[in-house]
N, C-alpha and C. Protein backbone atom coordinates (compact mmCIF):
# COMPACT_ATOMS: atom_id res chain seq x y z
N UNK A 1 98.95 9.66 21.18
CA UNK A 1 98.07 9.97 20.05
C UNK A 1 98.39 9.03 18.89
N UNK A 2 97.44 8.37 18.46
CA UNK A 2 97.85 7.72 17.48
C UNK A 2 98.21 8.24 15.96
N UNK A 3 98.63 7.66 14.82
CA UNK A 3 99.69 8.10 14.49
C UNK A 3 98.92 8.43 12.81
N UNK A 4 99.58 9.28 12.07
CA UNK A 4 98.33 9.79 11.16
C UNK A 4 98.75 9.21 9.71
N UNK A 5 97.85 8.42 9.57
CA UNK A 5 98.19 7.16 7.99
C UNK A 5 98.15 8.00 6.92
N UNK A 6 98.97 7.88 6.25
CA UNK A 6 99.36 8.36 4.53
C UNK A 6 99.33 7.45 3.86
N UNK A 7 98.83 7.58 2.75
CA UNK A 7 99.07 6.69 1.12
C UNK A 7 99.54 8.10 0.33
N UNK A 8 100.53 7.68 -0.51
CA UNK A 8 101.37 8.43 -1.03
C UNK A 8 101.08 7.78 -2.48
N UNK A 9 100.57 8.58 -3.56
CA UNK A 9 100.82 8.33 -5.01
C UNK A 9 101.25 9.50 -5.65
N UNK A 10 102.28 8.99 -6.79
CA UNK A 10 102.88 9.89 -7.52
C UNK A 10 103.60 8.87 -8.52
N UNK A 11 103.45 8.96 -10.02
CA UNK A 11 103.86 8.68 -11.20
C UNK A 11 106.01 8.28 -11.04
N UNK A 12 106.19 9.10 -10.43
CA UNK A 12 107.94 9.10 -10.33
C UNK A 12 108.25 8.63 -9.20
N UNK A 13 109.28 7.35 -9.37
CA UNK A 13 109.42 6.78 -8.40
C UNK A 13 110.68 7.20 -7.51
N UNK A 14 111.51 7.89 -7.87
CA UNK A 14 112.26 9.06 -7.20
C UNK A 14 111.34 9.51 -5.80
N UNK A 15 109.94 10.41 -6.12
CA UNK A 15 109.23 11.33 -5.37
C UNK A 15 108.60 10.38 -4.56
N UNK A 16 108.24 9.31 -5.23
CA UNK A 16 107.49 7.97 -3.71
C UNK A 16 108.85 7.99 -2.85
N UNK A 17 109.69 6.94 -3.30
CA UNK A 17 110.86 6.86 -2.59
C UNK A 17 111.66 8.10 -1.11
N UNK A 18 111.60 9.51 -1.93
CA UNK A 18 111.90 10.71 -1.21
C UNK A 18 110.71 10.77 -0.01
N UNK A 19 109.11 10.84 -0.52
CA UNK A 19 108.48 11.16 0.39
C UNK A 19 108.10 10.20 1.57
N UNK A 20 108.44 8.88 1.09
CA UNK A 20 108.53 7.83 1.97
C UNK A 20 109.10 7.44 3.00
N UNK A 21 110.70 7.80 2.45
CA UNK A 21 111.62 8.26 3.60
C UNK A 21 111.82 9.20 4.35
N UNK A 22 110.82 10.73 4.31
CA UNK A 22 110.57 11.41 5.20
C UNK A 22 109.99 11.38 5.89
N UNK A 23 108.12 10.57 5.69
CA UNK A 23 107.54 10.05 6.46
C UNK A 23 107.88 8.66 7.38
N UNK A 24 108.31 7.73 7.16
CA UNK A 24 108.47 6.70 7.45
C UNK A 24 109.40 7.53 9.02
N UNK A 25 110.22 8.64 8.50
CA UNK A 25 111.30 9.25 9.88
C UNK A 25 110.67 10.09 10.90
N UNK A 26 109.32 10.35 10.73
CA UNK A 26 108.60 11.15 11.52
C UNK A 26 107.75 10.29 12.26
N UNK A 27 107.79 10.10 13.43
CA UNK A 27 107.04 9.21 14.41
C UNK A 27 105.83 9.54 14.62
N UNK A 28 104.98 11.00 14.30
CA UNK A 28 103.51 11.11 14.07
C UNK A 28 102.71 10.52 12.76
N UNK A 29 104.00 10.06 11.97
CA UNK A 29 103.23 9.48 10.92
C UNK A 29 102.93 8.31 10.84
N UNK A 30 102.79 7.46 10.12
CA UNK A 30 102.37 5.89 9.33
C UNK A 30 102.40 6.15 8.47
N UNK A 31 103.48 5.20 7.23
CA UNK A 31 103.00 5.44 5.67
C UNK A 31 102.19 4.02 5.91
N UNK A 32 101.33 4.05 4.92
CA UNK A 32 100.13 2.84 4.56
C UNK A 32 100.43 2.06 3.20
N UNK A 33 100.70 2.69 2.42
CA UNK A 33 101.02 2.19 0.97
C UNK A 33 101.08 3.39 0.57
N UNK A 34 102.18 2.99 -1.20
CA UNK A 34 102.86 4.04 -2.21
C UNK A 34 102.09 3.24 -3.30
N UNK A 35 101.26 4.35 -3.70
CA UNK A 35 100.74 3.69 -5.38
C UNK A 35 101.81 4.76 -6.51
N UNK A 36 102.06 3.94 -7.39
CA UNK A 36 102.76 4.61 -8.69
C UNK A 36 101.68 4.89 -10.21
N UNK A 37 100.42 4.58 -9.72
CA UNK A 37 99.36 5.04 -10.94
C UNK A 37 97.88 4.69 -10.36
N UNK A 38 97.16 5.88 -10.81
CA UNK A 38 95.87 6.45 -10.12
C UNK A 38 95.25 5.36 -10.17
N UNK A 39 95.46 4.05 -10.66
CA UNK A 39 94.46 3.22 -10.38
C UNK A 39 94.78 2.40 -9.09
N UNK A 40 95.90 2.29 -8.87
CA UNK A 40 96.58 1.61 -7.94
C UNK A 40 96.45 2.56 -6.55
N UNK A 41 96.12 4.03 -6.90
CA UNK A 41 96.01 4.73 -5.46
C UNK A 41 94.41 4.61 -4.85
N UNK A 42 93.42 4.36 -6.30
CA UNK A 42 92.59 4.46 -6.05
C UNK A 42 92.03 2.78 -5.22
N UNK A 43 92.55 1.84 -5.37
CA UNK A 43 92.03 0.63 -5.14
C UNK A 43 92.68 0.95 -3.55
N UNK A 44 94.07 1.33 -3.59
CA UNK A 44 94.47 1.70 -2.26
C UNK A 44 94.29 2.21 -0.89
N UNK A 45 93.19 3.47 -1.45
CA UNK A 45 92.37 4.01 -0.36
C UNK A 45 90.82 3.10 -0.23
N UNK A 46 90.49 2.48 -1.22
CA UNK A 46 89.21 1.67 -1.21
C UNK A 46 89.15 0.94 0.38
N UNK A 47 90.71 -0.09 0.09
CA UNK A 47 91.34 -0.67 1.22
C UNK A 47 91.46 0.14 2.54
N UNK A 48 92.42 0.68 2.58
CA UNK A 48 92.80 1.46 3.69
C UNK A 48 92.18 2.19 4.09
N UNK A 49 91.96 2.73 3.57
CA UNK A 49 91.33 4.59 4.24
C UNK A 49 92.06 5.10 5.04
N UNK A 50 93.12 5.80 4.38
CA UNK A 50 94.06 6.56 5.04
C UNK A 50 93.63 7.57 6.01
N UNK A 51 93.65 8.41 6.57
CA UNK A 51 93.67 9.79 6.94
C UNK A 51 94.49 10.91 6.17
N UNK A 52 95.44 10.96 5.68
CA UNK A 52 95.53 11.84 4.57
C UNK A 52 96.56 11.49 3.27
N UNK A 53 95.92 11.71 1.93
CA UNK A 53 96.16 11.30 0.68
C UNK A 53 97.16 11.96 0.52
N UNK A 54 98.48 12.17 -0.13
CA UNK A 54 99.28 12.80 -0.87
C UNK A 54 99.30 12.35 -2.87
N UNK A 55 98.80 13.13 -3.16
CA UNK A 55 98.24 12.86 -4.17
C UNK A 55 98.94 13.65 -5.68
N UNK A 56 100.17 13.15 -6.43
CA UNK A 56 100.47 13.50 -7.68
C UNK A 56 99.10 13.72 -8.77
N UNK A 57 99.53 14.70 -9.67
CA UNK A 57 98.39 14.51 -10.66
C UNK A 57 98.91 13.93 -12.00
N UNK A 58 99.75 13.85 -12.29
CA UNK A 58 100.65 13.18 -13.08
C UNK A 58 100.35 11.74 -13.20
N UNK A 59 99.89 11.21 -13.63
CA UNK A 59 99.81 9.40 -13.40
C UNK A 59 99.30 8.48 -14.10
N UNK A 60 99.73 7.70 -15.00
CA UNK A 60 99.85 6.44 -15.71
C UNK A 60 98.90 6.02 -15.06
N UNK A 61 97.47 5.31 -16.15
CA UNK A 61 96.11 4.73 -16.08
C UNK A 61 95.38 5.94 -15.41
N UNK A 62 95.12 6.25 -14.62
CA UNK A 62 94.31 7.50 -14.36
C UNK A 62 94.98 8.38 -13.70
N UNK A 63 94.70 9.62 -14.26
CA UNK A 63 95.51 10.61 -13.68
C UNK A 63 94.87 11.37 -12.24
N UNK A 64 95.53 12.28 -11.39
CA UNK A 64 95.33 12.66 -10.29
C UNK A 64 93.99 12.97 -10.01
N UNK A 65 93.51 14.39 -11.04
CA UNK A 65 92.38 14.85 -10.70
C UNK A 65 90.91 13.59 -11.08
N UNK A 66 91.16 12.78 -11.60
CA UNK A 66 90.20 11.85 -11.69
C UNK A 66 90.14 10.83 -10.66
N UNK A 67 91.23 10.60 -10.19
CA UNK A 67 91.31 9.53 -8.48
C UNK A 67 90.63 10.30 -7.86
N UNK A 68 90.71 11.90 -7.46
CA UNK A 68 90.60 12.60 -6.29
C UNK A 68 89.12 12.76 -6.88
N UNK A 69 88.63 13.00 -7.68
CA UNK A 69 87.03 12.89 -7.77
C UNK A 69 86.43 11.42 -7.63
N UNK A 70 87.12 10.20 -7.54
CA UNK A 70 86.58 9.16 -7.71
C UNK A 70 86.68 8.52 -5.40
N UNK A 71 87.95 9.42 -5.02
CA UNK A 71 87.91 9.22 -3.84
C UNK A 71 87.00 10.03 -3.18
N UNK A 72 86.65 11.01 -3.40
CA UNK A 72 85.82 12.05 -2.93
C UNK A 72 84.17 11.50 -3.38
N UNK A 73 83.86 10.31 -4.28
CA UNK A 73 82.83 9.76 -4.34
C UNK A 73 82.41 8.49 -3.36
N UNK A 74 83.84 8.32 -3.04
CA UNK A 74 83.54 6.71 -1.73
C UNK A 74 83.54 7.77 -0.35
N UNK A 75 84.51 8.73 -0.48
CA UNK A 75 84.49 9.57 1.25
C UNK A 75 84.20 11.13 0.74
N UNK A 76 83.57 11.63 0.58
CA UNK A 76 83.35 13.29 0.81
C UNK A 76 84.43 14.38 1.42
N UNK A 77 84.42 13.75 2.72
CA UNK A 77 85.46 14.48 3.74
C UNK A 77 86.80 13.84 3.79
N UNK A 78 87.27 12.88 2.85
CA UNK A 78 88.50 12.89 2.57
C UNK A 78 89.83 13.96 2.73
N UNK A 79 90.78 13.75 2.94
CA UNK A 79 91.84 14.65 3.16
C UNK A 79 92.96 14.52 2.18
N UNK A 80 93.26 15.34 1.28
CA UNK A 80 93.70 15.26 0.06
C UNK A 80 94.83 16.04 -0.01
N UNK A 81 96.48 16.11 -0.43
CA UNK A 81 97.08 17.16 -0.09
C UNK A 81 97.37 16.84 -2.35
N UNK A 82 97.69 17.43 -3.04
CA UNK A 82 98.28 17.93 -4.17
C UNK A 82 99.70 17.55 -4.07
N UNK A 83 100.34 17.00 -4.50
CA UNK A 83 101.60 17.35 -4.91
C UNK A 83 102.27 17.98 -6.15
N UNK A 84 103.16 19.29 -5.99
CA UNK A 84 103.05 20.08 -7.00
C UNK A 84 104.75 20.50 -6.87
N UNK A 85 104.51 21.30 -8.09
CA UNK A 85 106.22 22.14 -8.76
C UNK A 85 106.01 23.33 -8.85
N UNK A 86 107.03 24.03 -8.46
CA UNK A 86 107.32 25.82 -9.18
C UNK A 86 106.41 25.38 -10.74
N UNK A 87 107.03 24.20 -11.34
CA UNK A 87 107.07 24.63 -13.24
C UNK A 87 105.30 24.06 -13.42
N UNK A 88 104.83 23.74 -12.41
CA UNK A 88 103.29 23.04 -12.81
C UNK A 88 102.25 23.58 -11.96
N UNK A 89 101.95 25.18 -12.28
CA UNK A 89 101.04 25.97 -11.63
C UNK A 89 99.62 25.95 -12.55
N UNK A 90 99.80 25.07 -14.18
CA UNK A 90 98.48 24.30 -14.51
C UNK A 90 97.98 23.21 -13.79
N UNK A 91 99.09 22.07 -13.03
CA UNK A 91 98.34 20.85 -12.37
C UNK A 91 97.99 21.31 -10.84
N UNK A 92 98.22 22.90 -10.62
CA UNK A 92 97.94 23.16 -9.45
C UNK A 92 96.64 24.19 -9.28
N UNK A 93 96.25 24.64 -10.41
CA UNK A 93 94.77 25.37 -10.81
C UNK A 93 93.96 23.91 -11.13
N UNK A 94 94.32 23.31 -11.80
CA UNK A 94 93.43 21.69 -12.20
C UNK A 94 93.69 21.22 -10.50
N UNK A 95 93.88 21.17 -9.49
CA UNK A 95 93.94 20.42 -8.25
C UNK A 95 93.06 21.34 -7.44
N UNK A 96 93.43 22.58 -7.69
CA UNK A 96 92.33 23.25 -6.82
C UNK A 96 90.71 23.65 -7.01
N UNK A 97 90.79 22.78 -8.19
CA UNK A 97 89.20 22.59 -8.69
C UNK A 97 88.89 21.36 -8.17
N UNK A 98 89.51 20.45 -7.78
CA UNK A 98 89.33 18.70 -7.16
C UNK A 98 89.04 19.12 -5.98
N UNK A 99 89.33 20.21 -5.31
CA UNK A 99 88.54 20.41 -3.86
C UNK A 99 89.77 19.46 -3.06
N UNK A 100 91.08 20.03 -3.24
CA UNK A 100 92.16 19.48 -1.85
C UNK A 100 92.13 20.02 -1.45
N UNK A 101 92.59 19.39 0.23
CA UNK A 101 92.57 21.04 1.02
C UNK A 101 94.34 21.43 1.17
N UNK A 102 95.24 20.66 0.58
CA UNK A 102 96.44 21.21 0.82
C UNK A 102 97.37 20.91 -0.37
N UNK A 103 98.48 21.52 -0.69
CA UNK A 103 99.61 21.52 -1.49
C UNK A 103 101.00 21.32 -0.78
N UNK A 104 101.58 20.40 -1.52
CA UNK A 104 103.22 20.40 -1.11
C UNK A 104 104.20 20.05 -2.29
N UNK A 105 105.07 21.53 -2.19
CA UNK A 105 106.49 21.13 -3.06
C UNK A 105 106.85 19.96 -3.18
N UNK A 106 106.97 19.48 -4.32
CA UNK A 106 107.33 18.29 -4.58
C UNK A 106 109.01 18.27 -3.76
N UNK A 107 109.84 19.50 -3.60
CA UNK A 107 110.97 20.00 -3.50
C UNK A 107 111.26 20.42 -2.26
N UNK A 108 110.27 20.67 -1.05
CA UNK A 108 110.59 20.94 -0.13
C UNK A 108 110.74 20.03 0.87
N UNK A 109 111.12 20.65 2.34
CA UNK A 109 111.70 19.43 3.15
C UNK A 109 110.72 18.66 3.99
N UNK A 110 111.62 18.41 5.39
CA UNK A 110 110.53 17.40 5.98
C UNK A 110 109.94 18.36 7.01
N UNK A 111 110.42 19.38 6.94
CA UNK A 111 109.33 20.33 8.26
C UNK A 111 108.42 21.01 7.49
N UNK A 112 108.40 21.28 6.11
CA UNK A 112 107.25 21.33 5.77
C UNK A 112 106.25 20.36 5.34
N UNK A 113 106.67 19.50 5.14
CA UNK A 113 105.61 18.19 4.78
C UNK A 113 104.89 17.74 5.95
N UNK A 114 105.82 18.12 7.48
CA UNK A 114 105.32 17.59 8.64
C UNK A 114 103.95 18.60 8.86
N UNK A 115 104.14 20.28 8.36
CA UNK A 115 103.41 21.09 8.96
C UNK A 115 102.22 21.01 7.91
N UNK A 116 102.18 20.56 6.42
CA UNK A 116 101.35 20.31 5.17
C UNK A 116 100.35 19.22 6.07
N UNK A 117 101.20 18.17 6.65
CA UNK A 117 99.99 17.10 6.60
C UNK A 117 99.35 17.15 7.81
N UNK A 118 100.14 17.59 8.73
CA UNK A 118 99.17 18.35 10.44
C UNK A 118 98.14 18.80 9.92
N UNK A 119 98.71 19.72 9.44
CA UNK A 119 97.30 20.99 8.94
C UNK A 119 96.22 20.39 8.12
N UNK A 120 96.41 19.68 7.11
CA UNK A 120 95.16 18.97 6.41
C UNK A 120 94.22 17.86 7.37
N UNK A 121 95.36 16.89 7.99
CA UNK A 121 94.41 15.94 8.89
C UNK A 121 93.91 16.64 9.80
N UNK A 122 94.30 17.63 10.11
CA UNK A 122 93.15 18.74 11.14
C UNK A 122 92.31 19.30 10.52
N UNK A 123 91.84 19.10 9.49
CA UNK A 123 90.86 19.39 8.79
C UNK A 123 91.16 21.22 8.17
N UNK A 124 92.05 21.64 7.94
CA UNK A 124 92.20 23.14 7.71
C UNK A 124 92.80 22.97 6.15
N UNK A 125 93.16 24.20 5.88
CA UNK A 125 93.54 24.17 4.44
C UNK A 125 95.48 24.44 4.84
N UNK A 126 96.01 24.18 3.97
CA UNK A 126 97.63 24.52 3.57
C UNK A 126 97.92 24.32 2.31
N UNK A 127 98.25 25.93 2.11
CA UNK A 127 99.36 26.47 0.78
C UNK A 127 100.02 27.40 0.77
N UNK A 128 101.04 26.98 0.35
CA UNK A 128 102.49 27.49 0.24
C UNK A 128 102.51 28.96 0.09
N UNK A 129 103.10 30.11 0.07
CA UNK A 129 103.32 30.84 -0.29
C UNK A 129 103.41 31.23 -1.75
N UNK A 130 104.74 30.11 -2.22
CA UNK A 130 104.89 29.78 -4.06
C UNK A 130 103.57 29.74 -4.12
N UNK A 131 102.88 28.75 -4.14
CA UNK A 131 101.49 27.97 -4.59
C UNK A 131 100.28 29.00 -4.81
N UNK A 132 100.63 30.18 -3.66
CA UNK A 132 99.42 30.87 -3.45
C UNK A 132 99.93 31.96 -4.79
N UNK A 133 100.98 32.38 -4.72
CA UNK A 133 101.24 33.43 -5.84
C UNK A 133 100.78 32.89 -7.36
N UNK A 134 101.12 31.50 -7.90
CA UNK A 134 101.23 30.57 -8.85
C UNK A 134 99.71 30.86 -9.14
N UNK A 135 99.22 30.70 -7.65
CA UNK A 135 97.45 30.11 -8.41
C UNK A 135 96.78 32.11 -8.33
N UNK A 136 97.17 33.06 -7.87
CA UNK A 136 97.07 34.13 -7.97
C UNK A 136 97.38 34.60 -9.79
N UNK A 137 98.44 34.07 -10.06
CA UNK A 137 98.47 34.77 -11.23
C UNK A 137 97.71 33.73 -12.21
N UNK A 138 97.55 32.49 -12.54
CA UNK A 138 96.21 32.06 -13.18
C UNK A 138 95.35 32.99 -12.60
N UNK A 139 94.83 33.09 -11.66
CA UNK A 139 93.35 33.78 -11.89
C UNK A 139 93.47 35.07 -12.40
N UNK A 140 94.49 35.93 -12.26
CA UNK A 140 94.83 37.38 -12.99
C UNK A 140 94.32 36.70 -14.76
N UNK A 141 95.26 35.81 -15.26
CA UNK A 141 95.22 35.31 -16.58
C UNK A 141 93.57 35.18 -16.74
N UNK A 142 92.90 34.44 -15.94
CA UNK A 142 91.40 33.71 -16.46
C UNK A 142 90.43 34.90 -16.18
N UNK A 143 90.82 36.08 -16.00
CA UNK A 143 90.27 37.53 -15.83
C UNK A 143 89.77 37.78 -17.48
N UNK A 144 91.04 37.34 -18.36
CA UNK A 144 90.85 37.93 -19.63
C UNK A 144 89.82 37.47 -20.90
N UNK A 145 89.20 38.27 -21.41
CA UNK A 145 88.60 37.71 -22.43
C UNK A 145 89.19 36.69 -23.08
N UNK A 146 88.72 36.16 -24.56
CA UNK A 146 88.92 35.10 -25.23
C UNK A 146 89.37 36.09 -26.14
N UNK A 147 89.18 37.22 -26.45
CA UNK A 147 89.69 37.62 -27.31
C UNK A 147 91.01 38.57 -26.95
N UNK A 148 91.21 38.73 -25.79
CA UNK A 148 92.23 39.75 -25.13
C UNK A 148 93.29 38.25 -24.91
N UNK A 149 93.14 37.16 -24.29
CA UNK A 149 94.26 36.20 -24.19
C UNK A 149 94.69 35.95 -25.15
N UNK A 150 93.77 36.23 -26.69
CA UNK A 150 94.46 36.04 -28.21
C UNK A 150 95.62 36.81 -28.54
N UNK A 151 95.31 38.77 -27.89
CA UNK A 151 95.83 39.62 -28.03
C UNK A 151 97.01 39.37 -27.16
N UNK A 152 96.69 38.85 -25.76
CA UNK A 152 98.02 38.59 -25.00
C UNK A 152 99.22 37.39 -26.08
N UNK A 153 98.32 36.75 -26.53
CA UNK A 153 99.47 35.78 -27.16
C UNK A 153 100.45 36.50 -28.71
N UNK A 154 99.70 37.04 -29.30
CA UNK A 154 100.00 38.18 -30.75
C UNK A 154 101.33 38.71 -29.83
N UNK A 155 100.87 39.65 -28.56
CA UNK A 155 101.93 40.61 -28.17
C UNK A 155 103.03 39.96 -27.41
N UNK A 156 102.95 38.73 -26.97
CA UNK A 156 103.99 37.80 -26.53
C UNK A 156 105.22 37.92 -27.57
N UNK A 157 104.44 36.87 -28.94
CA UNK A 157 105.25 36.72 -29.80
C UNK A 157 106.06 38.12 -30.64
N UNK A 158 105.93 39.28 -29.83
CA UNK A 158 106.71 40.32 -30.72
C UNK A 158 105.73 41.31 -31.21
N UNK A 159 104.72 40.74 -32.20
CA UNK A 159 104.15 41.49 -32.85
C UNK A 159 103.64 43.19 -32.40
N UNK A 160 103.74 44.08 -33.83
CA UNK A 160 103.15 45.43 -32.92
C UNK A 160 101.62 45.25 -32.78
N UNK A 161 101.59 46.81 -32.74
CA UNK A 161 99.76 46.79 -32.95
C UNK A 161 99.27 46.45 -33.91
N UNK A 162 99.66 47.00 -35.27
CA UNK A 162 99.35 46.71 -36.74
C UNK A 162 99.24 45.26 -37.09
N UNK A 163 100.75 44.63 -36.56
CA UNK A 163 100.51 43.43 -37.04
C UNK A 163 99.27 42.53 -36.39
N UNK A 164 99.00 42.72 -35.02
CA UNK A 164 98.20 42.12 -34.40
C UNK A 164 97.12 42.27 -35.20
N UNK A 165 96.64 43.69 -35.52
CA UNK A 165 95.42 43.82 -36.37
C UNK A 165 95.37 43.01 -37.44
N UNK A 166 96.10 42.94 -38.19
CA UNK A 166 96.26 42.33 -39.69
C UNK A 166 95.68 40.71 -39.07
N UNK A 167 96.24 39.66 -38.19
CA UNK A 167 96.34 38.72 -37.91
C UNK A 167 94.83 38.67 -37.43
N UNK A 168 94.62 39.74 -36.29
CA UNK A 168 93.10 39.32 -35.85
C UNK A 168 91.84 39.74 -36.55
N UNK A 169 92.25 40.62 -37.18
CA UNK A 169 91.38 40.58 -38.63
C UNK A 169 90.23 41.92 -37.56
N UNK A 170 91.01 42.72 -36.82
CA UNK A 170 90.88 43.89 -36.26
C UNK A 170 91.14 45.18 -36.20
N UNK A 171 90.53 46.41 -35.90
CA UNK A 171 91.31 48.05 -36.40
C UNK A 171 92.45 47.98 -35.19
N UNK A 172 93.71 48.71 -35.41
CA UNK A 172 94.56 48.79 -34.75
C UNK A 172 94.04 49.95 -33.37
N UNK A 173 93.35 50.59 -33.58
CA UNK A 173 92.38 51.29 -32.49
C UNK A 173 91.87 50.16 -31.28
N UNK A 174 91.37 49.43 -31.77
CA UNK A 174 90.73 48.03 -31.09
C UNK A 174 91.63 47.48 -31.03
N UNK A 175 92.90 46.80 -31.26
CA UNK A 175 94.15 46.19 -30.15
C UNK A 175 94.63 47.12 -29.41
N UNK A 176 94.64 48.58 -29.02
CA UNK A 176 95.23 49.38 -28.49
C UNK A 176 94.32 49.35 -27.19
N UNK A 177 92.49 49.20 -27.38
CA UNK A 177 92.28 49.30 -26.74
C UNK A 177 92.15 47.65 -25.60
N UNK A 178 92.46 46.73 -26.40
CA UNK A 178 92.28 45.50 -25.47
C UNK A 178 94.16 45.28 -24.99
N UNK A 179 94.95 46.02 -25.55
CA UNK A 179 96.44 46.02 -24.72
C UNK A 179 96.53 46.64 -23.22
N UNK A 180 95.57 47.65 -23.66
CA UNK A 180 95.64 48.23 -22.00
C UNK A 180 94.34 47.55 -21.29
N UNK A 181 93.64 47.24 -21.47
CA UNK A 181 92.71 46.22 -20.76
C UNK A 181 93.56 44.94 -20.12
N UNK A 182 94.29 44.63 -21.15
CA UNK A 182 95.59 43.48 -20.81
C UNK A 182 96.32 43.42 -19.41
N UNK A 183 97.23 45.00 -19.56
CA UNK A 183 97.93 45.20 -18.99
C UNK A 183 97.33 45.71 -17.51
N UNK A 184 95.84 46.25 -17.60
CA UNK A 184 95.15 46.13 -16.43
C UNK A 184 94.81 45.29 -15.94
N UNK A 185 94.31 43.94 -16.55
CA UNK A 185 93.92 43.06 -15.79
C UNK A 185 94.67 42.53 -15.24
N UNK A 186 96.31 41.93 -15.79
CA UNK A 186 97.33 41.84 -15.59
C UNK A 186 97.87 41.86 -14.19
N UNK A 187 97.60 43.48 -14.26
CA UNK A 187 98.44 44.36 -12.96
C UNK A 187 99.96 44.71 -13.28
N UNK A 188 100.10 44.39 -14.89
CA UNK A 188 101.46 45.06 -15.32
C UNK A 188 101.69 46.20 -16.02
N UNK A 189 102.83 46.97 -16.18
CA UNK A 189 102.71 48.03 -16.67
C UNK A 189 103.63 48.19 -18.15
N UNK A 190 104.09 47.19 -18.57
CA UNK A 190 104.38 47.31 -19.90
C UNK A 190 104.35 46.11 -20.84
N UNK A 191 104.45 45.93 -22.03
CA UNK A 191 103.74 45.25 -22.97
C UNK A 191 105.24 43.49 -22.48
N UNK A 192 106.23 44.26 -22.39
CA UNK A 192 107.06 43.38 -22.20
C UNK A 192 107.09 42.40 -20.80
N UNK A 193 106.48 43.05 -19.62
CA UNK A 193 105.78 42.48 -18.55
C UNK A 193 104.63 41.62 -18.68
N UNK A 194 103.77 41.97 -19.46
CA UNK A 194 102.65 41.27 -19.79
C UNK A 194 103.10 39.73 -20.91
N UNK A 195 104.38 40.33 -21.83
CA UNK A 195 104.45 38.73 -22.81
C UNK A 195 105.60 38.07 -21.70
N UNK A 196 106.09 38.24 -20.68
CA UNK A 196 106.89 37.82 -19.88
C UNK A 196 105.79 36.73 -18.63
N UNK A 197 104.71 37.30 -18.73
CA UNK A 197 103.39 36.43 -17.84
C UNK A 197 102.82 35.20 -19.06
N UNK A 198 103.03 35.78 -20.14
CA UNK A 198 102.31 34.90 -21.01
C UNK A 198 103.27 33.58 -21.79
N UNK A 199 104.56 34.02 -21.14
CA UNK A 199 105.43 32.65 -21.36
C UNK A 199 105.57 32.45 -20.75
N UNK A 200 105.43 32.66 -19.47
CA UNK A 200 105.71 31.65 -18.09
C UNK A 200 104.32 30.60 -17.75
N UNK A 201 103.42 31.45 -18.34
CA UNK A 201 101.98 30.79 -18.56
C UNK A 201 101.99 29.41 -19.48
N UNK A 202 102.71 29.48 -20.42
CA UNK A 202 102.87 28.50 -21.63
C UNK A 202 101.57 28.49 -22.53
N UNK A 203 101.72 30.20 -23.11
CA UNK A 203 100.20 30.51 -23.74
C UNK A 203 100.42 30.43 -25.20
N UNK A 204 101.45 30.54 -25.60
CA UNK A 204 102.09 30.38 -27.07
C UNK A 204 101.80 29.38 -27.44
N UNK A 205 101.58 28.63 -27.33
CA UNK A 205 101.08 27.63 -28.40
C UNK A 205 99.05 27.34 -28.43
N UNK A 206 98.60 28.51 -27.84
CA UNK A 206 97.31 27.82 -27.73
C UNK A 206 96.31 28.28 -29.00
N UNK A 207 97.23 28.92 -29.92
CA UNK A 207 95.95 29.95 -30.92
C UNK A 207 97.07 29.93 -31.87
């Protein structure tokens, strides 16, 4: 069976280097080329046409999700895997709007990268377990109003009910009632569970 071509881009040359030398050791693979910035991955697949992309979103001159819409304009059915972190479950909600069909730990080993890129060049989807929980709790978060993620951020930072009111320029009746709307949409059951989602979120600084 012949052997399944990768182009590998990613901004850190650590993570080319690492993923290079795992592929390069697996005899179902071919690496094809390592681009270090989306313009360089993108001229890359122009050339080649890999069979499947490993694709950082991170990247000097164009970043990930703009290659993967600009590759998905020369091939449609392209095969696209994400490369992602525990700490970057925003570049992994922004990747799963680019339409990849797979994710891989930037951190994990070579039997999962072997079973990540099987599964995509077979045309199927692969994600992680982490990945699936990560992008589970964004969508819990994008459940909430515009005005309840305000309230999630007020109750992060400490504040009670009162103060929230004072700040949102609201009756303390009406934050009581969008806290437990919160904590429902959530799926948590106390105020300290809920500002514990909203800093792991990195929502504090958005209001």
């Amino acid at each position: 069976m012949e052997a399944i071509s990768i182009l590998i881009a990613d901004g850190h040359p650590l993570i080319l280097a690492g993923l290079a030398s795992l592929i390069n050791a697996t005899p179902e693979f071919r690496l094809v080329a390592q681009a270090s910035n989306g313009r360089q991955a993108l001229d890359y697949y122009e050339q080649l046409r890999p069979n499947v992309v490993l694709m950082g979103l991170n990247m000097p001159e164009m970043n990930g999700v703009e290659v993967i819409g600009r590759i998905r304009h020369i091939n449609p059915n392209a095969y696209i895997v994400i490369l992602t972190s525990y700490q970057g479950e925003e570049n992994v909600y922004r990747g799963l709007h680019s339409s990849a069909q797979g994710y891989f730990l930037k951190d994990a080993g070579v039997e999962q990268l072997v079973k990540c890129i099987k599964t995509v060049a077979a045309g199927r989807k692969f994600l992680p377990t982490e990945v699936a929980l990560k992008l589970a709790e964004r969508m819990e978060i994008d459940k909430l109003s515009k005005r309840e993620l305000e309230i999630l951020v007020y109750l992060a930072t400490g504040k009670s009910n009162k103060m929230i009111a004072r700040s949102a320029g609201i009756e303390v009746g009406t934050v009581k009632f969008h806290v437990n709307n919160i904590l429902s949409k959530l799926n948590v059951s106390s105020r300290t569970e809920a500002a514990i989602v909203a800093v792991r979120r990195g929502l504090l600084g958005i209001f």
